[in-house]
PDB file of N, CA and C in Angstrom:
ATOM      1  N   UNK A   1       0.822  -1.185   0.000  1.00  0.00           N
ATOM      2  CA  UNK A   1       0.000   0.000   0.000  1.00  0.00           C
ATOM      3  C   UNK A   1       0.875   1.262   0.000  1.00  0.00           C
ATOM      4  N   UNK A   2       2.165   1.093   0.883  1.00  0.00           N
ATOM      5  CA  UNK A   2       2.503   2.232   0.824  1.00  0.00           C
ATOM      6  C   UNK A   2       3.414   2.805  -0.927  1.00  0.00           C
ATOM      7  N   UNK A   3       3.616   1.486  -1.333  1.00  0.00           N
ATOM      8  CA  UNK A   3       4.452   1.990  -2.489  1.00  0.00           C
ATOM      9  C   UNK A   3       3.154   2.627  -3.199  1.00  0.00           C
ATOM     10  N   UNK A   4       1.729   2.156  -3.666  1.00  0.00           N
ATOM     11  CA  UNK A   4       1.172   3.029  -4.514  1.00  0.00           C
ATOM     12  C   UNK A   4       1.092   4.961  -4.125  1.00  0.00           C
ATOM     13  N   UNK A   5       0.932   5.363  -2.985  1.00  0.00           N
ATOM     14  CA  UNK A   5       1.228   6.543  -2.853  1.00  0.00           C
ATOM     15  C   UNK A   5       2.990   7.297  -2.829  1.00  0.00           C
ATOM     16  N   UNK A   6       3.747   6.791  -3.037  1.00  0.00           N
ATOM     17  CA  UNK A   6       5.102   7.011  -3.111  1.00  0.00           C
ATOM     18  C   UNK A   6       5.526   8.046  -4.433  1.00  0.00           C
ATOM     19  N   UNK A   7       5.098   7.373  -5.262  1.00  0.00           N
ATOM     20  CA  UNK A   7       4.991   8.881  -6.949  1.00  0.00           C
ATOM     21  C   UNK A   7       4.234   9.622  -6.593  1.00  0.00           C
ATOM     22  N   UNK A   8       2.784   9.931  -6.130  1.00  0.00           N
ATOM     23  CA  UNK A   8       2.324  11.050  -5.906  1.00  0.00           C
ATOM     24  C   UNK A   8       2.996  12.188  -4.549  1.00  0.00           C
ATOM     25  N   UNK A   9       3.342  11.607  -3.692  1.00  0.00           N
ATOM     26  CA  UNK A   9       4.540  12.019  -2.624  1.00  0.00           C
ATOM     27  C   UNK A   9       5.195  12.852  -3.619  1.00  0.00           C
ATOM     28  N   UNK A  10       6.347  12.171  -4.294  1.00  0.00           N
ATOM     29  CA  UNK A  10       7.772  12.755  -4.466  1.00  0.00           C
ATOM     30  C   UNK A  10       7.216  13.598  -5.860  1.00  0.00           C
ATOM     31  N   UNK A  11       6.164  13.584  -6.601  1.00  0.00           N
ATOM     32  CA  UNK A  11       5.694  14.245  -7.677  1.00  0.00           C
ATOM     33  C   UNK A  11       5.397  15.731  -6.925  1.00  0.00           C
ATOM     34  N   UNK A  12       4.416  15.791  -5.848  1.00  0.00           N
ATOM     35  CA  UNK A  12       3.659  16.463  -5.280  1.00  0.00           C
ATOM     36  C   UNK A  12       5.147  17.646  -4.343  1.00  0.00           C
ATOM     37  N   UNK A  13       5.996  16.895  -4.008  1.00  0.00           N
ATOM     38  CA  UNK A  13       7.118  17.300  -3.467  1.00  0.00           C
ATOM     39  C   UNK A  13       7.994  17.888  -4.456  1.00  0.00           C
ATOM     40  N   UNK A  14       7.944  17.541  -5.404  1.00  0.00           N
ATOM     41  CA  UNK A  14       9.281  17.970  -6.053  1.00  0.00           C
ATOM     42  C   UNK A  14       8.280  19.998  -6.664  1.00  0.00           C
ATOM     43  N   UNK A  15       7.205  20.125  -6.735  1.00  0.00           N
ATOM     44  CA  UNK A  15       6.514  20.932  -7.724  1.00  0.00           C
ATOM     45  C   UNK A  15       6.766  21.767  -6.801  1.00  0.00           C
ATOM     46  N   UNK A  16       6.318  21.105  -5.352  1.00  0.00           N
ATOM     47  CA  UNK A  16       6.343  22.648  -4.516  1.00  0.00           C
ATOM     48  C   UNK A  16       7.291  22.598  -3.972  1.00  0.00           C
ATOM     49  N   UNK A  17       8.327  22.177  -3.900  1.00  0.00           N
ATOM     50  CA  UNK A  17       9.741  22.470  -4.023  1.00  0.00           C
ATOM     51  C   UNK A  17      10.651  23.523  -5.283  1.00  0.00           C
ATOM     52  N   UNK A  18      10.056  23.286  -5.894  1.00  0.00           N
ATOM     53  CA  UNK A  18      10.193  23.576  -7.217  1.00  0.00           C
ATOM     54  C   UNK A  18       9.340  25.462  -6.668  1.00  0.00           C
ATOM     55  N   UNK A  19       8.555  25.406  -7.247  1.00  0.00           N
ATOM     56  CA  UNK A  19       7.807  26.600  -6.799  1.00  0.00           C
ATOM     57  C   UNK A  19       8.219  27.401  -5.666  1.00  0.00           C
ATOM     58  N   UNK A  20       9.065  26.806  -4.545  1.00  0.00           N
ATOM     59  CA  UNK A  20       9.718  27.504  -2.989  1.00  0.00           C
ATOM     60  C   UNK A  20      10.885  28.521  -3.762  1.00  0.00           C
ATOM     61  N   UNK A  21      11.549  27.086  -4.589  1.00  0.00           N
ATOM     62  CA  UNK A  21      13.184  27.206  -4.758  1.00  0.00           C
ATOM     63  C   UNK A  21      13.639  28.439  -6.279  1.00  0.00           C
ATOM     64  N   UNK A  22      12.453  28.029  -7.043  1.00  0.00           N
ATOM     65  CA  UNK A  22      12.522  29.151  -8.002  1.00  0.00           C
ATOM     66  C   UNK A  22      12.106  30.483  -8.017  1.00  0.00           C
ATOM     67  N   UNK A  23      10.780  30.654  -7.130  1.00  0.00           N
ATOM     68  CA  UNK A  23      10.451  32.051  -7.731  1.00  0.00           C
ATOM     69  C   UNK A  23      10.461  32.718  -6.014  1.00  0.00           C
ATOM     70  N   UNK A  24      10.293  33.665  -5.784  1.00  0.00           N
ATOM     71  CA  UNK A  24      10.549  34.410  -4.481  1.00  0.00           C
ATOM     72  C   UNK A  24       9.228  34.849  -3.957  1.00  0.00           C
ATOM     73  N   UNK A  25       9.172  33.434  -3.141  1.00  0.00           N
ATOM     74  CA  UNK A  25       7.806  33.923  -2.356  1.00  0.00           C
ATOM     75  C   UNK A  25       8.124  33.569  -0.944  1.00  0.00           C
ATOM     76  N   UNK A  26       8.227  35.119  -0.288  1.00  0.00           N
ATOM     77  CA  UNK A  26       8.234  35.709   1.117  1.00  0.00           C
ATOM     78  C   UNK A  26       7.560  34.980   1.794  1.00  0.00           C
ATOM     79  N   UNK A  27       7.364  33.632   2.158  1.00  0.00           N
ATOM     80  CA  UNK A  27       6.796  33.026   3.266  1.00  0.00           C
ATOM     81  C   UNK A  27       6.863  32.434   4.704  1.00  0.00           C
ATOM     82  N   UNK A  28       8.350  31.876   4.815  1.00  0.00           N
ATOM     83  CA  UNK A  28       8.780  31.614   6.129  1.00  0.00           C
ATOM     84  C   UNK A  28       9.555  33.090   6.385  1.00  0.00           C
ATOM     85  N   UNK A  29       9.297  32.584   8.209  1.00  0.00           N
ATOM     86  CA  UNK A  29       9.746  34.078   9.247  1.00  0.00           C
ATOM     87  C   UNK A  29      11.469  33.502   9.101  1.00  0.00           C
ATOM     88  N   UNK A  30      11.740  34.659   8.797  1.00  0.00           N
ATOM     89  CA  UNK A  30      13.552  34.607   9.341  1.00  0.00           C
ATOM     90  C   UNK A  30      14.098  36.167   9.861  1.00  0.00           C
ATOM     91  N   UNK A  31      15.214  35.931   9.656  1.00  0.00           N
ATOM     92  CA  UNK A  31      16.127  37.468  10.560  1.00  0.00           C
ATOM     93  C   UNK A  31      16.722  37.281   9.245  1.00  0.00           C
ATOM     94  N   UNK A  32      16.926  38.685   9.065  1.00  0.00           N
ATOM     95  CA  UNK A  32      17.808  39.458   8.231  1.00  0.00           C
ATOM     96  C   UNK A  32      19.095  40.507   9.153  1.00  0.00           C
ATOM     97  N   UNK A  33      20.511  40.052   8.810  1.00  0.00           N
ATOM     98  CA  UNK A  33      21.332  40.935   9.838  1.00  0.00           C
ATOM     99  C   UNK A  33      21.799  42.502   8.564  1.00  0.00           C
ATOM    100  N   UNK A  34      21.438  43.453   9.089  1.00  0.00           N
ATOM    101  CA  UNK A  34      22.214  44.572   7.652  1.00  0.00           C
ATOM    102  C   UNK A  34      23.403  45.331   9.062  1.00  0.00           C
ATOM    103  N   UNK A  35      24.256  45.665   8.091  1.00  0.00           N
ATOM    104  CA  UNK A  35      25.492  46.111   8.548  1.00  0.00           C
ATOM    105  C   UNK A  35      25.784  47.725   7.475  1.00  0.00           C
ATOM    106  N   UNK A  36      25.817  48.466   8.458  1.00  0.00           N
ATOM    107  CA  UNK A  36      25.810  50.043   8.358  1.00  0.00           C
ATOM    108  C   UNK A  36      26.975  50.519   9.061  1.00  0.00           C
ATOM    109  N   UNK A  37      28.145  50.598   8.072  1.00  0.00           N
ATOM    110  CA  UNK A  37      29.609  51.164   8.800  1.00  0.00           C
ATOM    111  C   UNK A  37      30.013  50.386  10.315  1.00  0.00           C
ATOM    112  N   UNK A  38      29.557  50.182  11.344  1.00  0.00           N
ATOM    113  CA  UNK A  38      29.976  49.416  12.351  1.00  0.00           C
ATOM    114  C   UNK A  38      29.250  49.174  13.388  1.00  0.00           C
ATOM    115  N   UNK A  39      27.972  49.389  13.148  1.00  0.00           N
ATOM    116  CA  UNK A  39      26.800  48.653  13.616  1.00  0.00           C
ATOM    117  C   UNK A  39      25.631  47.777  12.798  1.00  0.00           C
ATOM    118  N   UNK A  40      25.235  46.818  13.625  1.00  0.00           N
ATOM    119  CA  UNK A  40      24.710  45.664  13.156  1.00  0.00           C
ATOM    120  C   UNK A  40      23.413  45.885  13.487  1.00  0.00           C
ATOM    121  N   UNK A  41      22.274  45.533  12.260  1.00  0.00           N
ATOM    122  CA  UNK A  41      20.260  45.597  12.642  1.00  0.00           C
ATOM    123  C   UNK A  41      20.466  44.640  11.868  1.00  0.00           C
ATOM    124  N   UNK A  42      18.952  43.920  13.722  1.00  0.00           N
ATOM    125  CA  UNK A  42      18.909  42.262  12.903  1.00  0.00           C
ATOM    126  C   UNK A  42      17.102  42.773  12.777  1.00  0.00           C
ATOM    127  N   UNK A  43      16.908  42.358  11.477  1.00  0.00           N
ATOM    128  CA  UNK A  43      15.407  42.765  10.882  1.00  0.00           C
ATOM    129  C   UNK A  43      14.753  41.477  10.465  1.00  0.00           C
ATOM    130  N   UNK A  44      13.741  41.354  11.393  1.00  0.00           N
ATOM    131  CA  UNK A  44      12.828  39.823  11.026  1.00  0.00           C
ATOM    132  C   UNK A  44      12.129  40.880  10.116  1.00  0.00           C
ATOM    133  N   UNK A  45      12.383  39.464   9.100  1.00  0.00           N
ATOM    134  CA  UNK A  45      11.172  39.439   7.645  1.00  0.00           C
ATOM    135  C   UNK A  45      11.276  38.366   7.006  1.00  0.00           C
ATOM    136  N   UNK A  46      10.146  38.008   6.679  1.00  0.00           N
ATOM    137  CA  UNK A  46       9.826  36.875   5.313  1.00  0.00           C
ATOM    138  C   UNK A  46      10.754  37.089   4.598  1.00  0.00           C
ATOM    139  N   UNK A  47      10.956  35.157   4.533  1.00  0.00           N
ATOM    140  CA  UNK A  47      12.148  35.229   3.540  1.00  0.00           C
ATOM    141  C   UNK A  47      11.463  34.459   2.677  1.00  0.00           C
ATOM    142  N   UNK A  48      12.293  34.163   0.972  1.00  0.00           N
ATOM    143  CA  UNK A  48      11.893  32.907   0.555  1.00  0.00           C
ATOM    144  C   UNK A  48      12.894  32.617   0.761  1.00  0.00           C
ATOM    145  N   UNK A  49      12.450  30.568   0.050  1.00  0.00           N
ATOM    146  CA  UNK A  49      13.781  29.595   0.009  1.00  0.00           C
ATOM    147  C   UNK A  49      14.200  29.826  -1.294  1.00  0.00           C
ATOM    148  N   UNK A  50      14.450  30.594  -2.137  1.00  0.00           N
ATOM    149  CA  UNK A  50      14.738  31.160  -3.661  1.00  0.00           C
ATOM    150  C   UNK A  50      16.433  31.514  -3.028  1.00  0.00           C
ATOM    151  N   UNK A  51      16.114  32.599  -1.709  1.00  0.00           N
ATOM    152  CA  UNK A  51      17.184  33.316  -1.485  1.00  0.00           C
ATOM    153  C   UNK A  51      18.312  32.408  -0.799  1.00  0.00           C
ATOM    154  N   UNK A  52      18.211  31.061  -0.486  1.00  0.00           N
ATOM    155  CA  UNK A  52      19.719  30.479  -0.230  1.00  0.00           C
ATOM    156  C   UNK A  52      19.847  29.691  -1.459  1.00  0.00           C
ATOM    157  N   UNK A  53      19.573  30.022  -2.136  1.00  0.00           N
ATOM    158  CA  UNK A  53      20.176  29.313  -3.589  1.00  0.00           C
ATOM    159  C   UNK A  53      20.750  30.570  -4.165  1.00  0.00           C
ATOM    160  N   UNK A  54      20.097  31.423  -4.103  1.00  0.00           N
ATOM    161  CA  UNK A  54      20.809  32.697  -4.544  1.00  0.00           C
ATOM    162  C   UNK A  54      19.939  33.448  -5.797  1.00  0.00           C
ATOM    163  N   UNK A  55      18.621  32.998  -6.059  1.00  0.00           N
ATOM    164  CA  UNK A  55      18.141  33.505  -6.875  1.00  0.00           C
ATOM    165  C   UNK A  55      16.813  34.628  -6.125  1.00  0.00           C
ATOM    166  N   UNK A  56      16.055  34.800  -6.321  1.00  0.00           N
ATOM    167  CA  UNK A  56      14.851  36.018  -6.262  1.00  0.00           C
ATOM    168  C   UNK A  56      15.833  37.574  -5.789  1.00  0.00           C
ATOM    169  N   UNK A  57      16.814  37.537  -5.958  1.00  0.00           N
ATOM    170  CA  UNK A  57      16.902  39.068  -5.444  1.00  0.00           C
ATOM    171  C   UNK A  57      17.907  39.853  -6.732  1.00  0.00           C
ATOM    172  N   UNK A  58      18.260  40.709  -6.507  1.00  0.00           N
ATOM    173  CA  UNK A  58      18.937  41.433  -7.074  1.00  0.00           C
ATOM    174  C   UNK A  58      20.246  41.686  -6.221  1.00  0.00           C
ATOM    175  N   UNK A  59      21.300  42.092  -7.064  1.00  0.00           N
ATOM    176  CA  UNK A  59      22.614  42.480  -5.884  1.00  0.00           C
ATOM    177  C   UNK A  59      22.584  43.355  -5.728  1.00  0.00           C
ATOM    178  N   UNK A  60      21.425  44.720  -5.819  1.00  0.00           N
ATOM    179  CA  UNK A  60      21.793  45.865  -5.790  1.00  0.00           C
ATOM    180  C   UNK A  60      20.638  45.696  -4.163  1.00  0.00           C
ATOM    181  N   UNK A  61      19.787  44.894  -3.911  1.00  0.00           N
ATOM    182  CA  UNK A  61      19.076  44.399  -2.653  1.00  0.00           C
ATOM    183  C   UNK A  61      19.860  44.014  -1.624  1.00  0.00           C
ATOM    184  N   UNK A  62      21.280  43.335  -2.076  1.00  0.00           N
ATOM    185  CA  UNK A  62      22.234  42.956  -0.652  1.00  0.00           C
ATOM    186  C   UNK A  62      23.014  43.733  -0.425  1.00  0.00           C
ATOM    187  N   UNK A  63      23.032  45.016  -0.227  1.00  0.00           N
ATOM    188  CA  UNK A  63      23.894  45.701   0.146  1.00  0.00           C
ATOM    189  C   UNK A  63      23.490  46.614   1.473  1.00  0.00           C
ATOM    190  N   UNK A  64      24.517  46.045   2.012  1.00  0.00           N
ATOM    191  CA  UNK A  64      24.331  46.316   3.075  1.00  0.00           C
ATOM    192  C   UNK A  64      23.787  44.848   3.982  1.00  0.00           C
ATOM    193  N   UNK A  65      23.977  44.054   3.525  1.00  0.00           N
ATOM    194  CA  UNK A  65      22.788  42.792   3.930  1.00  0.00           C
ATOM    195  C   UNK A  65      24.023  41.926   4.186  1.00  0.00           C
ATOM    196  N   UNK A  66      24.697  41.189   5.570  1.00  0.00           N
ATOM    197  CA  UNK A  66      25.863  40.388   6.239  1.00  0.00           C
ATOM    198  C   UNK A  66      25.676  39.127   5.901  1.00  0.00           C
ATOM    199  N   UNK A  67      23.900  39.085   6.487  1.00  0.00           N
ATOM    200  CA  UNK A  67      23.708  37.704   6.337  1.00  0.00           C
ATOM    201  C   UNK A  67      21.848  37.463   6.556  1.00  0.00           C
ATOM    202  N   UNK A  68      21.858  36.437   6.314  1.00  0.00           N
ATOM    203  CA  UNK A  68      19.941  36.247   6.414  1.00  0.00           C
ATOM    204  C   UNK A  68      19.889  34.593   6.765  1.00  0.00           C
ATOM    205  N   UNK A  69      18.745  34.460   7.703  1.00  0.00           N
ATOM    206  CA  UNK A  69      18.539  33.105   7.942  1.00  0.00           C
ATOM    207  C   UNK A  69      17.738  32.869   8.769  1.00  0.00           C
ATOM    208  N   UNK A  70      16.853  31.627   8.366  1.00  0.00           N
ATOM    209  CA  UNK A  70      15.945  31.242   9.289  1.00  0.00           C
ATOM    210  C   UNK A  70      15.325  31.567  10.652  1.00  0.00           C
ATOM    211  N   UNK A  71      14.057  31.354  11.295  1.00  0.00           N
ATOM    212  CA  UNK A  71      14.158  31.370  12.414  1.00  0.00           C
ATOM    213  C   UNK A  71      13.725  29.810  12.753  1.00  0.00           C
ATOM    214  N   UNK A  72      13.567  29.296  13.768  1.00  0.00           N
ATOM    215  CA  UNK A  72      13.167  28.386  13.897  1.00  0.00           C
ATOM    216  C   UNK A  72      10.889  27.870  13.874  1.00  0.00           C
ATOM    217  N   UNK A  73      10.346  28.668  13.623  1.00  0.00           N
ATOM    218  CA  UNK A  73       9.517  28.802  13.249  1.00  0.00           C
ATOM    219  C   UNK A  73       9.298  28.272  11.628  1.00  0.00           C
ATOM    220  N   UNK A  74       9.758  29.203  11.115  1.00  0.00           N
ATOM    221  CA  UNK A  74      10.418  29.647   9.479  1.00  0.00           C
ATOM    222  C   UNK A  74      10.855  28.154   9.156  1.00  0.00           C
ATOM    223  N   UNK A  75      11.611  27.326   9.505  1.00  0.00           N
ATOM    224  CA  UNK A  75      12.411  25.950   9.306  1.00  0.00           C
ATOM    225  C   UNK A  75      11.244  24.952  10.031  1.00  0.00           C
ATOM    226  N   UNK A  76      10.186  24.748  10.548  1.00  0.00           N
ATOM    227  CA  UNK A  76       9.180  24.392  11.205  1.00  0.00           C
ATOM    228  C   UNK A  76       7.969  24.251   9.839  1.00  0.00           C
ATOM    229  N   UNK A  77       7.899  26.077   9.510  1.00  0.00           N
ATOM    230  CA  UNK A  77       7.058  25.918   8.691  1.00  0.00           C
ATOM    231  C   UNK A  77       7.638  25.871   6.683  1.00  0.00           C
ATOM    232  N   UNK A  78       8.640  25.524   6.523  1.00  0.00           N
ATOM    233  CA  UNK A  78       9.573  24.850   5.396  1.00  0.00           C
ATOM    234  C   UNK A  78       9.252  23.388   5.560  1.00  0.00           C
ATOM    235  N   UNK A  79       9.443  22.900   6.645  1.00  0.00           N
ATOM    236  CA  UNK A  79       9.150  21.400   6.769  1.00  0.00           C
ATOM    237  C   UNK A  79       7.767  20.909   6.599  1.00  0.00           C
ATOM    238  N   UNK A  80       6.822  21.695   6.946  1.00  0.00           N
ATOM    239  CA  UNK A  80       5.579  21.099   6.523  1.00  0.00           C
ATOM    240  C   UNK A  80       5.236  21.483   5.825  1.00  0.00           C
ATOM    241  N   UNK A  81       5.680  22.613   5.110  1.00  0.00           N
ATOM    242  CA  UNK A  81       4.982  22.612   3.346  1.00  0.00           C
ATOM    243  C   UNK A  81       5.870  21.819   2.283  1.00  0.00           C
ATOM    244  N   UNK A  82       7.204  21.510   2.641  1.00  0.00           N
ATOM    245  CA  UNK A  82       7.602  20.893   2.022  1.00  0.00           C
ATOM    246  C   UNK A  82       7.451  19.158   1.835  1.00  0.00           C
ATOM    247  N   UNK A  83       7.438  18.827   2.867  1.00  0.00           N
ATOM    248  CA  UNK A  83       7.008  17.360   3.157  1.00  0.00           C
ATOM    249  C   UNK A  83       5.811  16.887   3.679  1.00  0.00           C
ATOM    250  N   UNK A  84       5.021  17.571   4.621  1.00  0.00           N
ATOM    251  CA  UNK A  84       3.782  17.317   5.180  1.00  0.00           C
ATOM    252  C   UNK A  84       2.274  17.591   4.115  1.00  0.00           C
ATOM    253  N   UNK A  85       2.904  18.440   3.109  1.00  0.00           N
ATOM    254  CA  UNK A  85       1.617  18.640   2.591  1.00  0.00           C
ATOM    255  C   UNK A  85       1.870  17.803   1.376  1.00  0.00           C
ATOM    256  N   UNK A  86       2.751  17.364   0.581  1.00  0.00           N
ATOM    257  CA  UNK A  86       2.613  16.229  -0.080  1.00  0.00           C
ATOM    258  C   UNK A  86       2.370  14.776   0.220  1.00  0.00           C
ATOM    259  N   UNK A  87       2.782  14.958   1.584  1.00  0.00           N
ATOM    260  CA  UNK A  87       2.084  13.352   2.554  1.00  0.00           C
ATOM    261  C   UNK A  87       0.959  13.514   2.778  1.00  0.00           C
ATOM    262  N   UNK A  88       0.170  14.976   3.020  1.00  0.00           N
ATOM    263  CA  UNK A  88      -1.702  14.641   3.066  1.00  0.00           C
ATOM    264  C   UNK A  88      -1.975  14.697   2.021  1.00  0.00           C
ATOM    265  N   UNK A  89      -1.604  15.281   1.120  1.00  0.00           N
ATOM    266  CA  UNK A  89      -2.238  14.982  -0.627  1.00  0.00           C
ATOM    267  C   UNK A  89      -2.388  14.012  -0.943  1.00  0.00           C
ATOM    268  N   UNK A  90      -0.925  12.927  -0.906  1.00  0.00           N
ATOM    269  CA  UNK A  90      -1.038  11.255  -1.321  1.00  0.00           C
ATOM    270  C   UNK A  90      -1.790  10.740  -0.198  1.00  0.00           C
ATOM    271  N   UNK A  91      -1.809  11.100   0.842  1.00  0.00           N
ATOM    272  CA  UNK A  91      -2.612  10.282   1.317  1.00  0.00           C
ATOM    273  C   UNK A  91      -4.311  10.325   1.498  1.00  0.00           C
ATOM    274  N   UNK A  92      -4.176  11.180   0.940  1.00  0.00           N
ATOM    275  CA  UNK A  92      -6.157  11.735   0.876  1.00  0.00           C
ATOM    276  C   UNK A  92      -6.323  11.210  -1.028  1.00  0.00           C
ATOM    277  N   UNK A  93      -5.398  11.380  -1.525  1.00  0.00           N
ATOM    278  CA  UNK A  93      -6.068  10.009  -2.917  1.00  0.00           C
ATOM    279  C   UNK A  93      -5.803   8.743  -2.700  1.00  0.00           C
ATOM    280  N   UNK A  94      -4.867   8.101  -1.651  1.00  0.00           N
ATOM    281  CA  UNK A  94      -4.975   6.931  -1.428  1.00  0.00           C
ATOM    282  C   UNK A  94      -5.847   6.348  -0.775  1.00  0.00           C
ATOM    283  N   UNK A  95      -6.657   7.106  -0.154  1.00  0.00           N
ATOM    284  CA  UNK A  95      -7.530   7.287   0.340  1.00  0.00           C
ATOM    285  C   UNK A  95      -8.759   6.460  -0.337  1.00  0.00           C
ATOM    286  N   UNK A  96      -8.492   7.853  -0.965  1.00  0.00           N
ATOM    287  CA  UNK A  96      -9.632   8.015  -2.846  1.00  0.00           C
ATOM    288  C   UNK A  96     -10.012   6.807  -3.283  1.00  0.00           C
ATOM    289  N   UNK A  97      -8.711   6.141  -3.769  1.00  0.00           N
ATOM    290  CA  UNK A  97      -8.762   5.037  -4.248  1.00  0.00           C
ATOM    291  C   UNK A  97      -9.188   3.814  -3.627  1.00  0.00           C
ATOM    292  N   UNK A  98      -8.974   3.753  -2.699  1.00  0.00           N
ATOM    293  CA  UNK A  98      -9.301   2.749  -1.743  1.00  0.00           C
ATOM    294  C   UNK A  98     -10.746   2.463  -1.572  1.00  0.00           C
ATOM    295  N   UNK A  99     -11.236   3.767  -1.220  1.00  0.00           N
ATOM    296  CA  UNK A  99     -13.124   3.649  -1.200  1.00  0.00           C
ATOM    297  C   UNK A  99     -13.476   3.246  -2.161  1.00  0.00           C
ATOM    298  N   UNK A 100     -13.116   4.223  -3.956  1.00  0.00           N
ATOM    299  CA  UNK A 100     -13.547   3.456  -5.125  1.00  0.00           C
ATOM    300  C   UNK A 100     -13.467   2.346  -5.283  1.00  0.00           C
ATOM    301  N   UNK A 101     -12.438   1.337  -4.931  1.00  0.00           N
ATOM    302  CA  UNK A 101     -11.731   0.189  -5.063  1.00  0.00           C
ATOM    303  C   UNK A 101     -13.507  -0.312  -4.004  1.00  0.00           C
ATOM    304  N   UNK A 102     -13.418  -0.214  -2.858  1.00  0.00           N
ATOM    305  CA  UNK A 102     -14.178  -0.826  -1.844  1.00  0.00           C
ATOM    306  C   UNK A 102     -15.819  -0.684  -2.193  1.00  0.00           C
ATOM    307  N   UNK A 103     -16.413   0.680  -2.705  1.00  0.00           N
ATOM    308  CA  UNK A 103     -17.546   0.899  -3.498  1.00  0.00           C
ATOM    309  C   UNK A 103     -17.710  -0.212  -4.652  1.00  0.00           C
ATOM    310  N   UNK A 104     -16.948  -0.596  -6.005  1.00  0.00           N
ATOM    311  CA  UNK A 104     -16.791  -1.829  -6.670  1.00  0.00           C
ATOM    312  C   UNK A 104     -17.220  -2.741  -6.544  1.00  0.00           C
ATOM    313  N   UNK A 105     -16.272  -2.868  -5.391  1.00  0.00           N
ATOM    314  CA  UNK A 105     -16.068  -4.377  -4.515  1.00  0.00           C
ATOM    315  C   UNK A 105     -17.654  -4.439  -4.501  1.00  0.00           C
ATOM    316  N   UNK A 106     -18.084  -3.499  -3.730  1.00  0.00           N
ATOM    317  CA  UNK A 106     -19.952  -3.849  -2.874  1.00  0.00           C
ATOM    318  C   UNK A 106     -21.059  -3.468  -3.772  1.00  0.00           C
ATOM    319  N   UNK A 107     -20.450  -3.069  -5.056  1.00  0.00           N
ATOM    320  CA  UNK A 107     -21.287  -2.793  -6.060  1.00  0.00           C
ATOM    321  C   UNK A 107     -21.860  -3.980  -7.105  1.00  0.00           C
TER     322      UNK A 107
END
């Protein structure tokens, strides 16, 4: 049973992975540190996951910018959109299938 939901998993995973990692959508909480001559502001804001690959921004946006990263919230909520919501997807059509399969059966 578990292998028939296993492609819809890693299908369902890879898109919105795909969708995190390519385009820049501000959704998990992180800290942003900016550095101004010799003092340091740490600025919580939505980050995407675009920005540790190195794509959604511009370089004319990091300046001034040390470093950026997660909070633990932010890495909380990465983990369940990344993995948790393709495990209730496959598992709400395996679901699916199962009743149709069982409706059949009693039909």
């Amino acid at each position: 049973m578990l292998k028939k939901y296993l492609p819809v998993f890693f299908i369902t995973f890879f898109v919105i992975a795909a969708l995190l990692f390519l385009f820049p959508i501000n959704l998990f909480d992180g800290e942003i540190i900016v550095q101004s001559g010799l003092q340091e502001a740490v600025v919580k804001a939505p980050l995407s996951l675009s920005y540790f690959i190195g794509m959604g921004y511009d370089d004319t946006d990091m300046i001034g910018v040390k470093s950026f990263y997660l909070l633990p919230v932010g890495y909380l909520l990465s983990f369940l959109v990344l993995f948790g919501l393709p495990a209730i997807i496959s598992y709400r059509i395996q679901l699916g299938r199962m009743k149709k399969r069982n409706n059949e059966k009693n039909a």
